[in-house]
Protein backbone atom coordinates (compact mmCIF):
# COMPACT_ATOMS: atom_id res chain seq x y z
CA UNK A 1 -9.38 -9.20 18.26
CA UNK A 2 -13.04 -9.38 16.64
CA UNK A 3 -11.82 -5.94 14.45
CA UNK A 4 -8.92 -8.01 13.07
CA UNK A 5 -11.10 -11.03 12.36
CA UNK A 6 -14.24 -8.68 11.12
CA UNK A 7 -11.23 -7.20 8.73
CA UNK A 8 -9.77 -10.42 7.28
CA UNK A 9 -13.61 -11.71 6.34
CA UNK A 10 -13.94 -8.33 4.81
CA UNK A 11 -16.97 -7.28 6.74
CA UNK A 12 -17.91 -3.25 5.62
CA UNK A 13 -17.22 -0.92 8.65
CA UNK A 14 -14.12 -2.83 9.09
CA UNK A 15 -12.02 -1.43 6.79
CA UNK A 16 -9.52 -0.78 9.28
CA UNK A 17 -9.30 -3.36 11.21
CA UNK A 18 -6.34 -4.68 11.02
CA UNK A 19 -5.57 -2.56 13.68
CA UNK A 20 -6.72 -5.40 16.08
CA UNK A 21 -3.10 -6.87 15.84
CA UNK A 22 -1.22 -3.74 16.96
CA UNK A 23 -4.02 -3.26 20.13
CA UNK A 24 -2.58 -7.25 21.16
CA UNK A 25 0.68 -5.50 21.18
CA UNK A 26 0.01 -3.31 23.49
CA UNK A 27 -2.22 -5.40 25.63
CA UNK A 28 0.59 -8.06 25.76
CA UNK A 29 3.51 -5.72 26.18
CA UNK A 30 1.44 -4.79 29.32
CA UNK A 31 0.88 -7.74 30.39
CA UNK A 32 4.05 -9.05 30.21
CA UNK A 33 6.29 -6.13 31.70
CA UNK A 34 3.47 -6.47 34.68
CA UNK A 35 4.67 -9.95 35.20
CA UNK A 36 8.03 -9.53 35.03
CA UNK A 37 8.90 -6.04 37.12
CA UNK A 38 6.08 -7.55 39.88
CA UNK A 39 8.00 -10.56 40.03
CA UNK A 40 11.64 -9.24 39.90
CA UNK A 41 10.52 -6.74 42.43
CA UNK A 42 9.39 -9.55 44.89
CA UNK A 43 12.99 -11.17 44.39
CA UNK A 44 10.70 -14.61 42.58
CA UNK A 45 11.20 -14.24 39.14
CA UNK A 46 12.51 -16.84 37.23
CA UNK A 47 13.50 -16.61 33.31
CA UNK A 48 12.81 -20.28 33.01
CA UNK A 49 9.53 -20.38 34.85
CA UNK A 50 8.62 -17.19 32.31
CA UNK A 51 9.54 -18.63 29.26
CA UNK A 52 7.45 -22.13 30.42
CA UNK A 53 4.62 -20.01 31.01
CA UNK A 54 4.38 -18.28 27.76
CA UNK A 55 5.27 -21.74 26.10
CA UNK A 56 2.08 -23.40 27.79
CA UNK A 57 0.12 -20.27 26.51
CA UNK A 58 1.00 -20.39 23.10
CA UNK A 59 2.45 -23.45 21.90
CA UNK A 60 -0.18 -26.02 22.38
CA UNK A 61 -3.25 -24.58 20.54
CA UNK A 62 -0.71 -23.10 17.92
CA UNK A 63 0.45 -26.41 17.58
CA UNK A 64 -2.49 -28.19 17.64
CA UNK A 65 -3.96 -25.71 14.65
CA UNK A 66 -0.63 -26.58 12.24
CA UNK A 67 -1.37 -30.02 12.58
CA UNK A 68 -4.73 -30.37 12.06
CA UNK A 69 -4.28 -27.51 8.58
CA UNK A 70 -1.50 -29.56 7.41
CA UNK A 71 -3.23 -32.85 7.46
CA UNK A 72 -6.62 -31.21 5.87
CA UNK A 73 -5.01 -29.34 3.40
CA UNK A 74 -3.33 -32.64 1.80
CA UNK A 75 -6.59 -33.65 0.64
CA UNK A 76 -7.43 -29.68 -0.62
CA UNK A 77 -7.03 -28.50 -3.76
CA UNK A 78 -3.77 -27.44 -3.84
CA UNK A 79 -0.90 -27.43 -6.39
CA UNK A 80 2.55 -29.11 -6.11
CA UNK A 81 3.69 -25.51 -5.07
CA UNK A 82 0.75 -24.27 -2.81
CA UNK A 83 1.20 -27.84 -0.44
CA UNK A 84 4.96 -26.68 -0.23
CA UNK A 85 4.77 -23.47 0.45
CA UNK A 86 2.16 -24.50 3.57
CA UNK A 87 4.70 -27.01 4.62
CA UNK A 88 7.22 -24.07 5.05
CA UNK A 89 5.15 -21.62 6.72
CA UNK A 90 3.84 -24.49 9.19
CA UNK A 91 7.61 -25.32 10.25
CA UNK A 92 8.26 -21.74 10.53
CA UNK A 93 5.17 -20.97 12.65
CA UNK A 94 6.03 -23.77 14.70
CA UNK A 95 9.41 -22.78 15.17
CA UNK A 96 8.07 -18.77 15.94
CA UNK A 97 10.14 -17.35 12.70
CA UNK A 98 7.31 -16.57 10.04
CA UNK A 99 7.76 -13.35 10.13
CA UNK A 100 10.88 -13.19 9.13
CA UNK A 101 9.80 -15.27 6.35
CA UNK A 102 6.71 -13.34 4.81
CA UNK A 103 8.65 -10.17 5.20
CA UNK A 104 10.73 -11.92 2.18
CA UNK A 105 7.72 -13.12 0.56
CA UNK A 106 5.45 -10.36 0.16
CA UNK A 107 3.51 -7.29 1.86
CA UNK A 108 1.05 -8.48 4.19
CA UNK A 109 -1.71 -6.38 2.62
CA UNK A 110 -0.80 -8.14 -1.13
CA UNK A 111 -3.36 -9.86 -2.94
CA UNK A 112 -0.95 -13.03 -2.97
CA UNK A 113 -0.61 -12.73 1.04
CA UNK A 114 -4.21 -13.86 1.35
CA UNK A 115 -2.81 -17.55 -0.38
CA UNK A 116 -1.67 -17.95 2.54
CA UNK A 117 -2.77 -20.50 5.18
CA UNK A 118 -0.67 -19.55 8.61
CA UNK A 119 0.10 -15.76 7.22
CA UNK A 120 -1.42 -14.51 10.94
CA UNK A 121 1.16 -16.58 12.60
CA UNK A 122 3.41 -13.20 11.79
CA UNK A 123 2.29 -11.24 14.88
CA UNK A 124 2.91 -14.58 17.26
CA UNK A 125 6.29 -14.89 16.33
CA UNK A 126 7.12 -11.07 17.09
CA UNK A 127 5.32 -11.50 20.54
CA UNK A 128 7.52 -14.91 20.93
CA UNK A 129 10.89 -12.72 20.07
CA UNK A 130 9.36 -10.17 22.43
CA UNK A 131 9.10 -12.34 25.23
CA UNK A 132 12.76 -13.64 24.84
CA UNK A 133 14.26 -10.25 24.94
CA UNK A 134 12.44 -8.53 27.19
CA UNK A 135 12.87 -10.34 30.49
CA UNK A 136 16.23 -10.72 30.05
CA UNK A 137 16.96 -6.47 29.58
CA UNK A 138 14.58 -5.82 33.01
CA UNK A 139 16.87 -8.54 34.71
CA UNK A 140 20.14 -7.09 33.43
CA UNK A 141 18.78 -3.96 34.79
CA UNK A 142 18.03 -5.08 37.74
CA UNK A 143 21.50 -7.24 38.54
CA UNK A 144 23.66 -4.09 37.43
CA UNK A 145 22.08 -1.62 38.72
CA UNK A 146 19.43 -2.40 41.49
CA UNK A 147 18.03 0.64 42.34
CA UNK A 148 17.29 1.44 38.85
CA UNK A 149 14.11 1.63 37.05
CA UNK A 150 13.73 0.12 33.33
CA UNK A 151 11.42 2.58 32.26
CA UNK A 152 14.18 4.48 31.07
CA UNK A 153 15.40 1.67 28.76
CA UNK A 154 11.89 0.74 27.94
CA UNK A 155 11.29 4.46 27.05
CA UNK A 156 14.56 4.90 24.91
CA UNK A 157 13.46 1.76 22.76
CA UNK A 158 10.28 2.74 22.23
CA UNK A 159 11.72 6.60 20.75
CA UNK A 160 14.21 4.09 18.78
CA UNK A 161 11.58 1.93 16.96
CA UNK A 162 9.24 4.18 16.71
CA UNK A 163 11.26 6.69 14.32
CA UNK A 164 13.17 3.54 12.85
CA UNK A 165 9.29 2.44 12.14
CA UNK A 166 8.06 5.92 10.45
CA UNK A 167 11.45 6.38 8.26
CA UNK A 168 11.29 2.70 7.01
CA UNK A 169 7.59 2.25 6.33
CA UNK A 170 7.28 3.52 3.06
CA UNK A 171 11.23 2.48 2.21
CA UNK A 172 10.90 -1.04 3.06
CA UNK A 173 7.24 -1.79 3.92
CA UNK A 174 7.60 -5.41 4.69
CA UNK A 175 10.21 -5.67 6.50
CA UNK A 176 8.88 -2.59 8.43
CA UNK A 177 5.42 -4.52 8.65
CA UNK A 178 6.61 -8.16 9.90
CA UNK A 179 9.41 -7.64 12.03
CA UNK A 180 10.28 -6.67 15.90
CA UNK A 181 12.62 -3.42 15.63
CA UNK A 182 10.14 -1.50 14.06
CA UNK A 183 7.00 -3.17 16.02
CA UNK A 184 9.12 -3.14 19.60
CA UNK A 185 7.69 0.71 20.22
CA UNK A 186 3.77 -0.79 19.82
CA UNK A 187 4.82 -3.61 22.65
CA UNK A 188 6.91 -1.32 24.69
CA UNK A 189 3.66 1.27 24.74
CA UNK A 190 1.90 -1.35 26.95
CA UNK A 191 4.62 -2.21 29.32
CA UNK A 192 5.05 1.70 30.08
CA UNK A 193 1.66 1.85 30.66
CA UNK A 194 1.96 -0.56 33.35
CA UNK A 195 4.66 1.28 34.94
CA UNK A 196 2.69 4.47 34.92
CA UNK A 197 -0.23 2.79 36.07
CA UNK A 198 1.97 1.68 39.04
CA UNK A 199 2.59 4.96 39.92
CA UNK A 200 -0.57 6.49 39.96
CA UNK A 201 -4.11 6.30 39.74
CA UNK A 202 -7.22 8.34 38.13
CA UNK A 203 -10.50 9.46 40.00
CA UNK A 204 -13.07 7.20 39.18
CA UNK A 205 -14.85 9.68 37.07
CA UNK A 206 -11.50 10.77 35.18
CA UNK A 207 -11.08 6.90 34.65
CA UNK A 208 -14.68 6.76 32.74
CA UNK A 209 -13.99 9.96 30.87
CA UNK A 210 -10.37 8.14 29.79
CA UNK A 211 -11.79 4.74 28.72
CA UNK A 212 -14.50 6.37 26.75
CA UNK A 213 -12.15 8.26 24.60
CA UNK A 214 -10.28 5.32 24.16
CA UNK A 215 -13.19 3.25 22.82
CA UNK A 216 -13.75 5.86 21.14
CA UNK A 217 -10.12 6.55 19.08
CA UNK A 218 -10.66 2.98 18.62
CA UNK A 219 -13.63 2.78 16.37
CA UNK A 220 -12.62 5.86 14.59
CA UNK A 221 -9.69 4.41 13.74
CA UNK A 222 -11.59 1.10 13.09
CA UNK A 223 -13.22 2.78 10.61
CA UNK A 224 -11.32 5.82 9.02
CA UNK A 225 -7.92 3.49 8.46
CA UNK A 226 -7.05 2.09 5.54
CA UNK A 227 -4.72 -1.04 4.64
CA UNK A 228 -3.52 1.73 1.55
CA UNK A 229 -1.38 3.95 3.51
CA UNK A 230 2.23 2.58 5.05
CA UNK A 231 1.34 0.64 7.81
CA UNK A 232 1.88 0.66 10.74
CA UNK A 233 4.15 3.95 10.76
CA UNK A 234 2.83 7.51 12.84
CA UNK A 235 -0.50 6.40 11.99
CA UNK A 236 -0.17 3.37 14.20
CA UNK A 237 -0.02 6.38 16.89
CA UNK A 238 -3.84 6.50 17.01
CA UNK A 239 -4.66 2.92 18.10
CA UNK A 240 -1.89 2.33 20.42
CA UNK A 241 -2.67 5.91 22.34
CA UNK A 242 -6.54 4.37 22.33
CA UNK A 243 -5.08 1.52 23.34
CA UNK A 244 -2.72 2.78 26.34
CA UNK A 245 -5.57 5.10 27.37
CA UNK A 246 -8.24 2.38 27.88
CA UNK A 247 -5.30 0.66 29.98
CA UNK A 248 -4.16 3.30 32.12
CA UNK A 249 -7.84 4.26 32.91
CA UNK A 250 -8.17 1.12 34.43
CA UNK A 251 -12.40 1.11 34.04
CA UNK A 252 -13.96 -2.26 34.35
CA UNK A 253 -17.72 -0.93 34.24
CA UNK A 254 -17.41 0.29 30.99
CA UNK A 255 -20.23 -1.98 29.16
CA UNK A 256 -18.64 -2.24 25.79
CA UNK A 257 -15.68 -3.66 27.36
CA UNK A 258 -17.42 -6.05 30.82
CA UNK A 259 -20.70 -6.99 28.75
CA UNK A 260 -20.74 -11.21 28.88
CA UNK A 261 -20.27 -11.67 25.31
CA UNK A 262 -17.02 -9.06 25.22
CA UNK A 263 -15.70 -11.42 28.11
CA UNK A 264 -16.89 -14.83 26.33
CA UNK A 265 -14.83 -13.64 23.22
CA UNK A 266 -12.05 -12.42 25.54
CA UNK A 267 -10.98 -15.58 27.03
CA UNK A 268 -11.22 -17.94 23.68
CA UNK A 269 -10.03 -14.84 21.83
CA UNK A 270 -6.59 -16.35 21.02
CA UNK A 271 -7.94 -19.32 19.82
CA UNK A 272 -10.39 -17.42 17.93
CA UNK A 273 -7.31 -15.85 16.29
CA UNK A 274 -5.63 -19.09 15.51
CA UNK A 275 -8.46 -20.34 14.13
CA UNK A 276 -10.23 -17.65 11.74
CA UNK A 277 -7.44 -16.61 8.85
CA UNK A 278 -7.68 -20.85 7.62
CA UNK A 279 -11.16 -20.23 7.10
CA UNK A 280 -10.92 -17.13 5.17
CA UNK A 281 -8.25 -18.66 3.07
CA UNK A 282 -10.66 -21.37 2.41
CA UNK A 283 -13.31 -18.97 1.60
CA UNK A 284 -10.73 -18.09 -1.26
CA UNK A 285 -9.64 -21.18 -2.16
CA UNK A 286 -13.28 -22.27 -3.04
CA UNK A 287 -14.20 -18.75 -4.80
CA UNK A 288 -16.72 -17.95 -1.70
CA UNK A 289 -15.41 -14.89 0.12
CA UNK A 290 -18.40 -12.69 -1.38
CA UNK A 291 -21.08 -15.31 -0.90
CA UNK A 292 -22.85 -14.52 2.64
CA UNK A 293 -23.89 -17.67 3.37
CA UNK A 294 -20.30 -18.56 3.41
CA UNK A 295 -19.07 -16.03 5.09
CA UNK A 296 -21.57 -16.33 7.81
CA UNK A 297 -21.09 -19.73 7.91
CA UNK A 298 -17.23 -19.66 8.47
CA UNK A 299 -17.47 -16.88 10.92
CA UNK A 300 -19.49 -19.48 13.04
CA UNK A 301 -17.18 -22.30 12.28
CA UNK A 302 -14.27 -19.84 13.34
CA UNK A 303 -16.06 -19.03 16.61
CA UNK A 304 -16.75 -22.63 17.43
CA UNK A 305 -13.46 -24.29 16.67
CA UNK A 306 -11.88 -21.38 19.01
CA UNK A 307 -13.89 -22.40 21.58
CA UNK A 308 -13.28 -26.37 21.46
CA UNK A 309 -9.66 -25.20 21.37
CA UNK A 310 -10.19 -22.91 24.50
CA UNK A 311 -11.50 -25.88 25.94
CA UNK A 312 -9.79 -28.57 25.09
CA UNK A 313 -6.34 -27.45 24.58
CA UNK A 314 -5.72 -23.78 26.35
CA UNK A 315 -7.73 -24.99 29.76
CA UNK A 316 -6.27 -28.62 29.80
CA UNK A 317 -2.70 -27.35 28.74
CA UNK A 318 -2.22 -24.69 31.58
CA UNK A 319 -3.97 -26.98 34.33
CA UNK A 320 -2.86 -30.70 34.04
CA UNK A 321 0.84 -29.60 33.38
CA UNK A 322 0.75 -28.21 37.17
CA UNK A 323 2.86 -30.29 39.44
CA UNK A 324 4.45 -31.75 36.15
CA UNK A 325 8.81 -31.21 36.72
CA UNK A 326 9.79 -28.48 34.30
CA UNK A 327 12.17 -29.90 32.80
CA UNK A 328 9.94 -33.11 31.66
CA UNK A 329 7.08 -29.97 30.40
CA UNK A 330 10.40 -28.63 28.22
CA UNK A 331 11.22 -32.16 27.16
CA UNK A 332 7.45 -32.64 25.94
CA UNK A 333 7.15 -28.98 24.36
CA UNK A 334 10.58 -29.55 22.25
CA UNK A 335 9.39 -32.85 21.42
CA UNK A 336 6.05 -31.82 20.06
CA UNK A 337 7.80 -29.00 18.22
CA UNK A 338 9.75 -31.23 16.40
CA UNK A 339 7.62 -33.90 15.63
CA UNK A 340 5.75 -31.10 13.55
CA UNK A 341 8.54 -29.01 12.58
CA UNK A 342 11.01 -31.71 10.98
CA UNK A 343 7.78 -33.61 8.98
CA UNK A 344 6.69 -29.86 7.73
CA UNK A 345 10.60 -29.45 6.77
CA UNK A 346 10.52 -32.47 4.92
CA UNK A 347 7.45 -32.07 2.96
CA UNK A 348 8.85 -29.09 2.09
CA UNK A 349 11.84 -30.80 0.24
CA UNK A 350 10.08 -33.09 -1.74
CA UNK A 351 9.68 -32.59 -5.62
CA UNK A 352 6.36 -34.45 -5.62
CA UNK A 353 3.82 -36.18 -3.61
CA UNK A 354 2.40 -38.34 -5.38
CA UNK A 355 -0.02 -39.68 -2.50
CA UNK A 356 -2.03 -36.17 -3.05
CA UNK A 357 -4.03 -38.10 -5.78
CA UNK A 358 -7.45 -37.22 -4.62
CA UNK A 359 -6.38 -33.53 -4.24
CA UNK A 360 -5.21 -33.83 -7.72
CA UNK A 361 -8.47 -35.32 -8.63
CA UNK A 362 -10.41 -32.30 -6.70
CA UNK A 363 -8.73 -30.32 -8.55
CA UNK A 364 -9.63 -31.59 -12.05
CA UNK A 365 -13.53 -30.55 -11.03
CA UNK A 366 -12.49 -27.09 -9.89
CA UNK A 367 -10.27 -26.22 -13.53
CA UNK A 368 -13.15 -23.63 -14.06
CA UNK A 369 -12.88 -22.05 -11.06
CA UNK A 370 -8.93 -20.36 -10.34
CA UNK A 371 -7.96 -21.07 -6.31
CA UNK A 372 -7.24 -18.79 -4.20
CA UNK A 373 -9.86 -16.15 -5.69
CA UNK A 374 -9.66 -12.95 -3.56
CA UNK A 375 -11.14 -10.15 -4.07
CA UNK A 376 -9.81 -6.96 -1.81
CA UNK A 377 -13.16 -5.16 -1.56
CA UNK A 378 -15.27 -4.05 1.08
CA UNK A 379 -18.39 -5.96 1.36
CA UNK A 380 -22.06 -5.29 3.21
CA UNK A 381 -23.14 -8.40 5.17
């Protein structure tokens, strides 16, 4: 997660990445097909108890973000247009369909892409459309043929995507980049790994030697890849082999991965993730991204408004919702969605807004100064 963040704030040895995004593929597809063949195999798995789990995961601090970005941002400097366009993208992140919109917009490694606010939200809504299809395949399985294993299946779509990925990269680079079919093989990497990992286990020395070459892959890839080549296609191969490697070797004493601070950023790392592309954008917006007090300063502010979301959204979200009747939690979820997703919709709509008078004003001091100033260049902190 840090490589992803390290790569949006531009931070030299980071030039790659943005390879952070497909390694939370694979970790999730892992986790995820764990949860799901475990609990099928116990005969307690429940589709709706799955999908309410990954809603009290991910909805609340997601929400929580869009609100607070679409409030700020009204007294921003930002056009007519810009307001509009953050309006969209919030009801579409809400709603867990933004990639399919900035596959129509523009390639995620674009200058223009970097205008915009919730343009991370991309990689939640494929894990969202992940988690809907997946559970229901491994039950289908499962109900038809009961003796059967779904690593077959799972194995078969990850051949599928993975070619339909490398031929359509450099034909159709967005659509390749932001949606599921041609991501499913990165997600489907992980859940095989837990099914091999089920099946057997490394000597504990084997284990270390596996883990460090993964870590290893990892920062050479971290460093060698570059946003100018199709991405993800075969070169995605490097990262998620790292990443299935460093999985399937099962190592917790490895001290770049159990150190305190690696665990610290572990557990607030999705809120981390929520929380850093706004401030980069701002960075932009404001004509800072290659000042280092700035950059410095945001990183902190990233780090410490994933944290108050860790702990006062995540934590309280997961735990006071226990004992709560599903169907009210489903009633409450759809309601919040909603509340954010048809005001977002509708601000969307409107030709003007003329109660943005102070952003217009802000705007008057900043003529000399273009928004949304980004410059795509590697920089030494």
């Amino acid at each position: 997660m840090l490589a992803v963040v390290f790569y949006h704030f531009q931070i030299a040895g980071f030039e790659g990445g943005f390879i952070g995004v497909d390694i939370f593929f694979v970790i999730s597809g892992f986790l995820m097909t764990k949860i799901i063949i475990s609990s099928v195999a116990s005969g307690n798995f429940s589709l709706s108890q799955f999908y309410l789990a990954r809603t009290k995961r991910i909805v609340p601090a997601l929400l929580t973000m869009l609100a607070i970005l679409l409030i700020v941002a009204w007294f921003l400097p930002l056009t007519h247009y810009e307001y509009k366009q953050l309006a969209k993208h919030v009801r579409d992140s809400a709603i867990f369909v933004s990639n399919h919109t900035y596959a129509r917009e523009a390639g995620y490694f674009d200058s223009s892409s970097h205008e915009k606010w919730l343009l991370h939200t991309w990689s939640l809504s494929v894990e969202w459309q992940f988690y809907l299809a997946l559970p229901v395949l491994i039950v289908a399985i499962k109900k038809t043929h009961p003796l059967a294993t779904p690593k077959y299946l799972l194995l078969l779509i990850l051949i599928t995507s993975f070619f339909a990925c490398v031929v359509q990269s450099t034909l159709r680079p967005e659509t390749t980049f932001f949606l599921l079919p041609f991501r499913a093989w990165e997600l489907v990497a992980g859940g095989l790994t837990y099914i091999f990992n089920d099946q057997y286990s490394f000597p504990k020395r084997l284990a270390n030697a596996i883990s460090w070459a993964g870590v290893t892959l990892l920062l050479i890839a971290t460093m060698q890849l570059s946003s100018a080549e199709a991405w993800p296609s075969w070169r995605a191969l490097l990262p998620i082999l790292a990443s299935c490697l460093i999985i399937a070797a099962h190592h917790n004493t490895n001290p770049l991965l159990s150190n305190h601070v690696s665990q610290w950023i572990g557990l607030r790392s999705y809120s981390i993730y929520l929380w850093h592309w706004p401030f980069v954008v701002g960075l932009g917006l404001y004509g800072l991204q290659d000042d280092t007090r700035a950059i410095v300063f945001a990183l902190a502010m990233t780090l410490f408004a994933g944290s108050v979301s860790y702990h006062f959204v995540e934590i309280p979200a997961r735990t006071r919702s226990i004992g709560i009747p599903p169907n009210r939690l489903w009633l409450a979820f759809s309601c919040s969605i909603a509340a954010l997703a048809i005001p977002a919709s509708w601000l969307q709509e409107q030709d003007t807004l003329p109660l943005r008078a102070q952003a217009q004003s802000t705007m008057a001091h900043l003529a000399d100064a273009p928004p949304f100033l980004f410059v795509h260049s590697p920089r030494m902190l």
